[in-house]
PDB file of N, CA and C in Angstrom:
ATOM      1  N   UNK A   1     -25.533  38.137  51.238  1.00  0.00           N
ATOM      2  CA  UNK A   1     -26.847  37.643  50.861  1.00  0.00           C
ATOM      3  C   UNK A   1     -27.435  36.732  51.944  1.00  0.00           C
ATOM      4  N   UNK A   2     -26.684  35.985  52.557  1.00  0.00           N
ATOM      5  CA  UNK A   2     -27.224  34.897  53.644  1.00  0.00           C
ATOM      6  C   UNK A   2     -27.626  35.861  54.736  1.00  0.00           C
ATOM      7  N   UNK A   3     -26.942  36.797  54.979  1.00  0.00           N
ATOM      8  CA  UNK A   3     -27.328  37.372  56.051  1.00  0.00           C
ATOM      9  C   UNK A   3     -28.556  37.954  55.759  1.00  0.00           C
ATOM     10  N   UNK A   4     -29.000  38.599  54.992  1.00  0.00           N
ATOM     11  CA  UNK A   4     -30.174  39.334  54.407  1.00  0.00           C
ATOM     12  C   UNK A   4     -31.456  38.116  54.803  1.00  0.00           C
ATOM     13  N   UNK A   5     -31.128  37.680  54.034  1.00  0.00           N
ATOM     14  CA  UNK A   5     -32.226  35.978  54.003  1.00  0.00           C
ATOM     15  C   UNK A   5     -32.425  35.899  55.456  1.00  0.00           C
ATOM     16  N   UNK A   6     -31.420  35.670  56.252  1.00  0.00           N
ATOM     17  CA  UNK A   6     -31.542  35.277  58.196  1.00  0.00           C
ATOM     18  C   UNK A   6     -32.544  36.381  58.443  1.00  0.00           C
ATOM     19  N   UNK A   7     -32.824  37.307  57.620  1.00  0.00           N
ATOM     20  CA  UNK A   7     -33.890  38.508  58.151  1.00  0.00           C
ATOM     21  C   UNK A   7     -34.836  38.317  57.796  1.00  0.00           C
ATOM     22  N   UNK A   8     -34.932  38.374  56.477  1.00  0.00           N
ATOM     23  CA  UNK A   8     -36.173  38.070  55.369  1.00  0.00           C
ATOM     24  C   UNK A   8     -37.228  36.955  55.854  1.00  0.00           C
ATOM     25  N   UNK A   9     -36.957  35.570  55.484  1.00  0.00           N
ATOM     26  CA  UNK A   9     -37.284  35.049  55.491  1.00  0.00           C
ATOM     27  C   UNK A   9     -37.913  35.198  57.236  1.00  0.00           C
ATOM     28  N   UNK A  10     -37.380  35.100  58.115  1.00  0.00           N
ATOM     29  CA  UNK A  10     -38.669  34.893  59.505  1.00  0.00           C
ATOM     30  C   UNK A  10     -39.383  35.645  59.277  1.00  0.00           C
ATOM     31  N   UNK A  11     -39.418  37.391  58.631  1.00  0.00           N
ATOM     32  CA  UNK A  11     -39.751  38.795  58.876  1.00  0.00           C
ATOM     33  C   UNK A  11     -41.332  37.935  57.464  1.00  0.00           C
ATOM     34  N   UNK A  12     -40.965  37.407  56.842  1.00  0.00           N
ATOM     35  CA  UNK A  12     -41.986  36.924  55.864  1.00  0.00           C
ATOM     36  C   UNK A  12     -43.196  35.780  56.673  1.00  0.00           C
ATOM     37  N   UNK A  13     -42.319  34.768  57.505  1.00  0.00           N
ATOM     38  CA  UNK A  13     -43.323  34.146  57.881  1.00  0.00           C
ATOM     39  C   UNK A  13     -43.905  34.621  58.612  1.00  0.00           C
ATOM     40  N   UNK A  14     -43.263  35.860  59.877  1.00  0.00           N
ATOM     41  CA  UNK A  14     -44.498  36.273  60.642  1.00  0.00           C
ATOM     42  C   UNK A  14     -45.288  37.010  60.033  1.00  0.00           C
ATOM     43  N   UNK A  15     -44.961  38.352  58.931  1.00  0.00           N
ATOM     44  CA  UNK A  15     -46.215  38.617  58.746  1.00  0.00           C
ATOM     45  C   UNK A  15     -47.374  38.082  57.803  1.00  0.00           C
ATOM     46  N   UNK A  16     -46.728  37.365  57.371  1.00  0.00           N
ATOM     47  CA  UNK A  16     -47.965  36.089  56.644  1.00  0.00           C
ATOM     48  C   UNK A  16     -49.018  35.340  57.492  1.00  0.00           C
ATOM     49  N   UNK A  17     -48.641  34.974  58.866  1.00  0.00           N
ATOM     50  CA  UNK A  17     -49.407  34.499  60.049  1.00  0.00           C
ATOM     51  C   UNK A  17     -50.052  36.015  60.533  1.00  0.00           C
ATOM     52  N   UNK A  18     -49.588  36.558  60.238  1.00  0.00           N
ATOM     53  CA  UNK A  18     -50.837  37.882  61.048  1.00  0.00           C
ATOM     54  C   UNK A  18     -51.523  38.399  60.165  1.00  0.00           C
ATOM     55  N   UNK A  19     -51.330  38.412  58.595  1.00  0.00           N
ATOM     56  CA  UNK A  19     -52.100  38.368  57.589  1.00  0.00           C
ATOM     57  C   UNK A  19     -53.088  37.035  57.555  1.00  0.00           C
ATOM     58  N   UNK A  20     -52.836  36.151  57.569  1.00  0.00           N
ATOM     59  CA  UNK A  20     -53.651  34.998  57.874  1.00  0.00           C
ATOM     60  C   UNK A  20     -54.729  35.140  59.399  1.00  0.00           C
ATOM     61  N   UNK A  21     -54.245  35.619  60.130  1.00  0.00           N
ATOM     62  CA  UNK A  21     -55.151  35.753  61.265  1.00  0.00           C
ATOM     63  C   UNK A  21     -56.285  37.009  61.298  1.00  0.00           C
ATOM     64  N   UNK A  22     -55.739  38.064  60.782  1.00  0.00           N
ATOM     65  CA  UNK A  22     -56.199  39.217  60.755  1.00  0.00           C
ATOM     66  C   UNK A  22     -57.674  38.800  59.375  1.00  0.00           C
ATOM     67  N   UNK A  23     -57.251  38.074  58.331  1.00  0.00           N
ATOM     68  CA  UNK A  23     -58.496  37.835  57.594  1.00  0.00           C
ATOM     69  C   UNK A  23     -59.676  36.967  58.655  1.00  0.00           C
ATOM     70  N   UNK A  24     -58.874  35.795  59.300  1.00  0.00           N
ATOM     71  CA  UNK A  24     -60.230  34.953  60.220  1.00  0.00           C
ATOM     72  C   UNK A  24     -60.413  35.905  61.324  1.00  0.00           C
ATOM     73  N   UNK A  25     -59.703  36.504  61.663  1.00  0.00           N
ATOM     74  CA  UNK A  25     -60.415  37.786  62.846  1.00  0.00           C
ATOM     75  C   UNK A  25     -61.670  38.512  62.185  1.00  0.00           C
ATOM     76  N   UNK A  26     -61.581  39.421  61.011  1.00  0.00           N
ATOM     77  CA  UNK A  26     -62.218  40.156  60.029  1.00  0.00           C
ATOM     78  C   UNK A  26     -63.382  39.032  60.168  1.00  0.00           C
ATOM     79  N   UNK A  27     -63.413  38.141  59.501  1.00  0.00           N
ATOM     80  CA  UNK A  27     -64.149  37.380  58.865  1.00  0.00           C
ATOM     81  C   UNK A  27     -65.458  36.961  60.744  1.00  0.00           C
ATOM     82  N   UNK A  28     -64.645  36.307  61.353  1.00  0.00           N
ATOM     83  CA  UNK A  28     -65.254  36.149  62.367  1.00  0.00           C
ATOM     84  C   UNK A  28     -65.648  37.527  63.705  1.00  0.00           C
ATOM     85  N   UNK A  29     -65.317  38.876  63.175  1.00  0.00           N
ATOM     86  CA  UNK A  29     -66.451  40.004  63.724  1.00  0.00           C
ATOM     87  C   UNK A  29     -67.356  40.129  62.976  1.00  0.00           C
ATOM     88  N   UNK A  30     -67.293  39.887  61.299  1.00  0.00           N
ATOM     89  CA  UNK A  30     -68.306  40.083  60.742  1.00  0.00           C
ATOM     90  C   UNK A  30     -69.589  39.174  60.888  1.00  0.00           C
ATOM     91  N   UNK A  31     -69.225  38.190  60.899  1.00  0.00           N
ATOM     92  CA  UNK A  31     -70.260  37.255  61.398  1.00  0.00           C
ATOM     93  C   UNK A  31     -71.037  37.823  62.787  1.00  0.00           C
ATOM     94  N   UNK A  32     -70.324  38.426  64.221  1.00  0.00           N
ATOM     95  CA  UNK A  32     -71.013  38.603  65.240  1.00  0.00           C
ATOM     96  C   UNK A  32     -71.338  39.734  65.363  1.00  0.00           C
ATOM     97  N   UNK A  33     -71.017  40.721  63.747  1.00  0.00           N
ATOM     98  CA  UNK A  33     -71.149  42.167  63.851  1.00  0.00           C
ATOM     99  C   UNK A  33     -70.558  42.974  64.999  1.00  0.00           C
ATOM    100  N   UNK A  34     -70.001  42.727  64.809  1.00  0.00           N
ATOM    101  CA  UNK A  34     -68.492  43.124  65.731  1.00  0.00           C
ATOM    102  C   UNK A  34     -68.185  44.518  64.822  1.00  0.00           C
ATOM    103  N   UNK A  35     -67.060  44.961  65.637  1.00  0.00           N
ATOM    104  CA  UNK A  35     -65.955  46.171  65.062  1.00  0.00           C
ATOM    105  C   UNK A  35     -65.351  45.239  63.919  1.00  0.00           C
ATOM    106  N   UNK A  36     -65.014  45.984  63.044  1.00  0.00           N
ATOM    107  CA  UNK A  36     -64.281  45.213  61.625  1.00  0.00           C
ATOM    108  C   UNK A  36     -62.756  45.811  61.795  1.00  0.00           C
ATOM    109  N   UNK A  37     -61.785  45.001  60.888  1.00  0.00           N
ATOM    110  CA  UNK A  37     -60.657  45.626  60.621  1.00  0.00           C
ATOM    111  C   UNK A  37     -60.728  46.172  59.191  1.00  0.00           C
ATOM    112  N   UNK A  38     -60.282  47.124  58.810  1.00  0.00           N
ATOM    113  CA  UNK A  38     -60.764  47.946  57.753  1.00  0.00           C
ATOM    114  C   UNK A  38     -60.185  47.123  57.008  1.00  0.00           C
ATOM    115  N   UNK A  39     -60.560  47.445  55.290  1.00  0.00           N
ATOM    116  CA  UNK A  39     -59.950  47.090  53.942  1.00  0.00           C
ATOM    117  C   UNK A  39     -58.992  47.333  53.983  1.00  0.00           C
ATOM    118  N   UNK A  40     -58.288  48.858  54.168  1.00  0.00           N
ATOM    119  CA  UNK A  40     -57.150  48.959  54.001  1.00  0.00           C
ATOM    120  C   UNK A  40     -55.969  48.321  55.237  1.00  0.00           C
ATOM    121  N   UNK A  41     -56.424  48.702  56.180  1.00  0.00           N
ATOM    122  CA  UNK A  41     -55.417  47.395  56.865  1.00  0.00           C
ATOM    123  C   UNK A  41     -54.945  46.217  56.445  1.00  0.00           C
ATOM    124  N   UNK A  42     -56.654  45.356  55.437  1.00  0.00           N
ATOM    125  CA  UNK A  42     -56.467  44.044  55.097  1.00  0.00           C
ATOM    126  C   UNK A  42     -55.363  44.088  54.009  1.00  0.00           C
ATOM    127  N   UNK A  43     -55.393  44.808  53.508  1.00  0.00           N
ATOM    128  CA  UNK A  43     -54.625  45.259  51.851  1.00  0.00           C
ATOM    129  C   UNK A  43     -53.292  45.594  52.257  1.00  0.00           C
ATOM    130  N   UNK A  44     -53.307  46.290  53.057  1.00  0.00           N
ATOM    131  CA  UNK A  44     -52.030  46.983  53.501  1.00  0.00           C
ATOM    132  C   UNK A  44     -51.006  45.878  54.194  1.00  0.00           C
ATOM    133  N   UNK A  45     -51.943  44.869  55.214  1.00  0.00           N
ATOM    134  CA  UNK A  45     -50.751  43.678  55.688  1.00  0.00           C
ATOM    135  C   UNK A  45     -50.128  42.844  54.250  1.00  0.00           C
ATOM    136  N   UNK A  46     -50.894  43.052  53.070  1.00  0.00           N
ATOM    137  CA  UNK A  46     -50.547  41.952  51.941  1.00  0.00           C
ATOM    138  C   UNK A  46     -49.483  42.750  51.708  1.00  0.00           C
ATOM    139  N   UNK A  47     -49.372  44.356  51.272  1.00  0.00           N
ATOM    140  CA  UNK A  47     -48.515  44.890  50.666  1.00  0.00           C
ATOM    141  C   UNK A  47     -46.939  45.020  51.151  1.00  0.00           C
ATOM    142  N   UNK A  48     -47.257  44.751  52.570  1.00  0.00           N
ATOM    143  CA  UNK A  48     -45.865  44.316  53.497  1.00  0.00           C
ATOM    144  C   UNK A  48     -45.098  43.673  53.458  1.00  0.00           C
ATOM    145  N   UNK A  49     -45.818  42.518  52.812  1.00  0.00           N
ATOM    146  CA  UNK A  49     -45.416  41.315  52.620  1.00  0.00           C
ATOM    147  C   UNK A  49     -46.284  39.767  53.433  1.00  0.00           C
ATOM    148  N   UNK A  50     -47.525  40.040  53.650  1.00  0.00           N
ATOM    149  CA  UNK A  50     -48.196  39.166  53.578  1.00  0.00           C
ATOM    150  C   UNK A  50     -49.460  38.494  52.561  1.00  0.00           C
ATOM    151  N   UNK A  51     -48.757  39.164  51.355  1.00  0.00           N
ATOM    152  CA  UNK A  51     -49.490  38.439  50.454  1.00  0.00           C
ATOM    153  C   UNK A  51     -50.221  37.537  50.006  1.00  0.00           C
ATOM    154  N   UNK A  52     -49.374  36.108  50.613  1.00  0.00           N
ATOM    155  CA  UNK A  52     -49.514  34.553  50.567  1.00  0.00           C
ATOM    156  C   UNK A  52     -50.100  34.321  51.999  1.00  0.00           C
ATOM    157  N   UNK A  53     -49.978  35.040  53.134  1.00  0.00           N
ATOM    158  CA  UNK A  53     -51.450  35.232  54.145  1.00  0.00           C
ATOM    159  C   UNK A  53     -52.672  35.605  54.048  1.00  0.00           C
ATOM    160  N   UNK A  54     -52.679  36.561  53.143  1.00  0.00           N
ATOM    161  CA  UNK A  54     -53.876  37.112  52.830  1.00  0.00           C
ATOM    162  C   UNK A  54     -54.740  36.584  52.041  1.00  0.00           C
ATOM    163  N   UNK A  55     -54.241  35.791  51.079  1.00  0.00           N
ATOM    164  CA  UNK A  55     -54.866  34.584  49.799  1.00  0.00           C
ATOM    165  C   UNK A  55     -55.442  33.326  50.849  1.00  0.00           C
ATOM    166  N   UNK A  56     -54.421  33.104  51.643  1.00  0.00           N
ATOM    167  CA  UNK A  56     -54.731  31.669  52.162  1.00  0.00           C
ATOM    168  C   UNK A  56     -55.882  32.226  53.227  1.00  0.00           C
ATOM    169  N   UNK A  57     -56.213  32.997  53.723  1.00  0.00           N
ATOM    170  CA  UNK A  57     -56.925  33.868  54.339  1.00  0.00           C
ATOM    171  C   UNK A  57     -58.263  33.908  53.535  1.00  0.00           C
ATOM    172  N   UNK A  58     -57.661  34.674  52.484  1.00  0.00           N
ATOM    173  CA  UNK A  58     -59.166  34.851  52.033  1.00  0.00           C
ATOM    174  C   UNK A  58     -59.553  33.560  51.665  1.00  0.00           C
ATOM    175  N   UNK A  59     -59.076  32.149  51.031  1.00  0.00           N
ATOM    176  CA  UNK A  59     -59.647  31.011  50.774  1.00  0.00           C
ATOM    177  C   UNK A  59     -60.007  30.350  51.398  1.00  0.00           C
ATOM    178  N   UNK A  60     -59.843  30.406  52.849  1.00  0.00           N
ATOM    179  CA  UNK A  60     -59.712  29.498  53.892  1.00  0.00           C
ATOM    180  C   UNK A  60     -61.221  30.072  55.110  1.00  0.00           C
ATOM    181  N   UNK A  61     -61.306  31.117  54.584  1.00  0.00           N
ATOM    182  CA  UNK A  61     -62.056  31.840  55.598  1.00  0.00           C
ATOM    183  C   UNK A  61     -63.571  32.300  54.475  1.00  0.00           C
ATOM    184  N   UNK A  62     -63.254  32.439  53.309  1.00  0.00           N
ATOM    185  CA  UNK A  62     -64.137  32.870  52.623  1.00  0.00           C
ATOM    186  C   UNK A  62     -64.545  34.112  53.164  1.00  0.00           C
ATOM    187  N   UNK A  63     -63.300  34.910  52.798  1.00  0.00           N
ATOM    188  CA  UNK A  63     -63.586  36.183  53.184  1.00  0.00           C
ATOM    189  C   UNK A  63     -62.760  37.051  52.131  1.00  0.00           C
ATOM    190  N   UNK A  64     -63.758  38.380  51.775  1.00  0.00           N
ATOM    191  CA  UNK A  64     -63.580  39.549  50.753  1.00  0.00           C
ATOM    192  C   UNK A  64     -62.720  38.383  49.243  1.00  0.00           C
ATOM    193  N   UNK A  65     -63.207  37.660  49.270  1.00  0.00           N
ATOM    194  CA  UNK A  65     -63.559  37.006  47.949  1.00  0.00           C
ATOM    195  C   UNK A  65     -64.296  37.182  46.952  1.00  0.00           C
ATOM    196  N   UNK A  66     -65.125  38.453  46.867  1.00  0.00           N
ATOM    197  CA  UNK A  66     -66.297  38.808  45.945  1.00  0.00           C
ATOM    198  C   UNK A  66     -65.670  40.191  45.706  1.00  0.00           C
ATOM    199  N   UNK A  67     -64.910  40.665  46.580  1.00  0.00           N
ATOM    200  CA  UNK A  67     -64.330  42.136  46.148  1.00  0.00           C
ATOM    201  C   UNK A  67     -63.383  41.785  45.087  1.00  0.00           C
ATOM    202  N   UNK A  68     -63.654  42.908  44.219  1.00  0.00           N
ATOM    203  CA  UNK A  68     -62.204  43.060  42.955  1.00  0.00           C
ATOM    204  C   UNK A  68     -60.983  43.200  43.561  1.00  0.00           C
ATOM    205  N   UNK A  69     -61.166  44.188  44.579  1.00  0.00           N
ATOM    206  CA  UNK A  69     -59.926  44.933  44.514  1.00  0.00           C
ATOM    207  C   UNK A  69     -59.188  43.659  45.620  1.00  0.00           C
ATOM    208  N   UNK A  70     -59.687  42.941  45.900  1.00  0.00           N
ATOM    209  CA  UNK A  70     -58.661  41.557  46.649  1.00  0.00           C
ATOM    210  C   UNK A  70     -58.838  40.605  45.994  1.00  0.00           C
ATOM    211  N   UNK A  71     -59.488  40.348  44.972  1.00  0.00           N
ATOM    212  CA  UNK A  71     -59.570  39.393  43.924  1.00  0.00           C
ATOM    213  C   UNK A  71     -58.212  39.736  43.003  1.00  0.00           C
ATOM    214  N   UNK A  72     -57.946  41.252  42.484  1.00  0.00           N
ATOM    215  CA  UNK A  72     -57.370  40.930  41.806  1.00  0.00           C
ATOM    216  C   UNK A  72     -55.546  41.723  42.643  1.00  0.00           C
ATOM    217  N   UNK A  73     -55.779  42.193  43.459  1.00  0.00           N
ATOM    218  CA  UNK A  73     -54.857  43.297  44.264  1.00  0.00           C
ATOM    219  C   UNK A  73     -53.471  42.243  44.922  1.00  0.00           C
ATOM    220  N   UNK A  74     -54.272  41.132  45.540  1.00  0.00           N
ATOM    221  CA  UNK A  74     -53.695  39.823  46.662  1.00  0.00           C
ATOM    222  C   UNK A  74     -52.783  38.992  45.425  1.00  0.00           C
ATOM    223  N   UNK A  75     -53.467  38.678  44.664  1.00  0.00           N
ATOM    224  CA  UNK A  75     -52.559  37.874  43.735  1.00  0.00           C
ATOM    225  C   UNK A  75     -51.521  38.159  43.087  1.00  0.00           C
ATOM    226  N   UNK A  76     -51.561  39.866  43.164  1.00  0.00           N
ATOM    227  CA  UNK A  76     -50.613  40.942  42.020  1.00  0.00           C
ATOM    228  C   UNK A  76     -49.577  41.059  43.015  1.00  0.00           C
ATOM    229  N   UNK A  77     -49.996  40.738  44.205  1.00  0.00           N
ATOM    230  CA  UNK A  77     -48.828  41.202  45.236  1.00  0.00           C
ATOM    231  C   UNK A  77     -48.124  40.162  45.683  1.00  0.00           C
ATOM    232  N   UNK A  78     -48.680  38.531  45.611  1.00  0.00           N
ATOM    233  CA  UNK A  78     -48.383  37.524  45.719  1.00  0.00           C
ATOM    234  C   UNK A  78     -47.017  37.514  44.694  1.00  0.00           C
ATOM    235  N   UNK A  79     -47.177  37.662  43.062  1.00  0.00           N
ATOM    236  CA  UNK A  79     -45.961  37.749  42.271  1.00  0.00           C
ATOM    237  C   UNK A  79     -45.497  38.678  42.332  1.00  0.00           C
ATOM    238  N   UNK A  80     -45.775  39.687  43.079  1.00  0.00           N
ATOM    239  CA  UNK A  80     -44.360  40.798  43.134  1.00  0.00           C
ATOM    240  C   UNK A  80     -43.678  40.360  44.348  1.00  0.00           C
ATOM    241  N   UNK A  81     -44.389  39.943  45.523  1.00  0.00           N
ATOM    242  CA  UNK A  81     -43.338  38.910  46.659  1.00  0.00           C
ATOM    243  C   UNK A  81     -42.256  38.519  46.275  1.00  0.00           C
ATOM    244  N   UNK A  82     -42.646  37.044  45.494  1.00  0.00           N
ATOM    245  CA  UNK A  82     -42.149  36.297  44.765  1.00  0.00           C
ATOM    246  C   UNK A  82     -41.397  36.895  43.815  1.00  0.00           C
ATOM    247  N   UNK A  83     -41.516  37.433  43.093  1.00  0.00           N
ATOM    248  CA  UNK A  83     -40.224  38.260  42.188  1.00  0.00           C
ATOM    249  C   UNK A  83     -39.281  38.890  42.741  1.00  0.00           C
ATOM    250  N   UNK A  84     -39.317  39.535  44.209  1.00  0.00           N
ATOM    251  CA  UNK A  84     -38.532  40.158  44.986  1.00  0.00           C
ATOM    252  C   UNK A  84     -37.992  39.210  46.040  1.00  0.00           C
ATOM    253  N   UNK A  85     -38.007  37.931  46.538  1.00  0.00           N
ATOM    254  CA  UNK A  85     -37.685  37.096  47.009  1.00  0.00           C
ATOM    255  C   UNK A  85     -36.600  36.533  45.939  1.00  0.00           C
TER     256      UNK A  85
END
């Protein structure tokens, strides 16, 4: 089990930081009308396991906060993280 964890756990914080970046990236082309990173990319880094990037992302950035499907998609994946952790 410890050994598992020595994986897990870094493999969680990085992609939570590139879920976190990838929303203020998103967020800041949209503003200069830039190229976007698609929805499903955004969705897809949560389902990896950046869940708790993607929330702090979307709160922090005020971004795809009005969509359902990350209103209610990010949080569902947040406790399945967490249940699988």
């Amino acid at each position: 089990m410890k050994g598992a964890l020595i994986l897990i756990i870094p493999y969680y914080i990085f992609i939570n930081i590139i879920a976190f970046a990838m929303y203020g990236a998103d967020k800041y082309f949209a503003k200069k009308d830039m190229w976007r990173i698609s929805e499903k990319a955004l969705l897809g880094v949560a389902v990896i396991g950046g869940a708790f990037g993607a929330f702090f992302g979307m709160e922090t950035f005020r971004h795809k906060t009005k969509h359902a499907k990350f209103k209610i998609l990010v949080p569902v994946l947040m406790a399945v993280h967490l249940a699988v952790l």
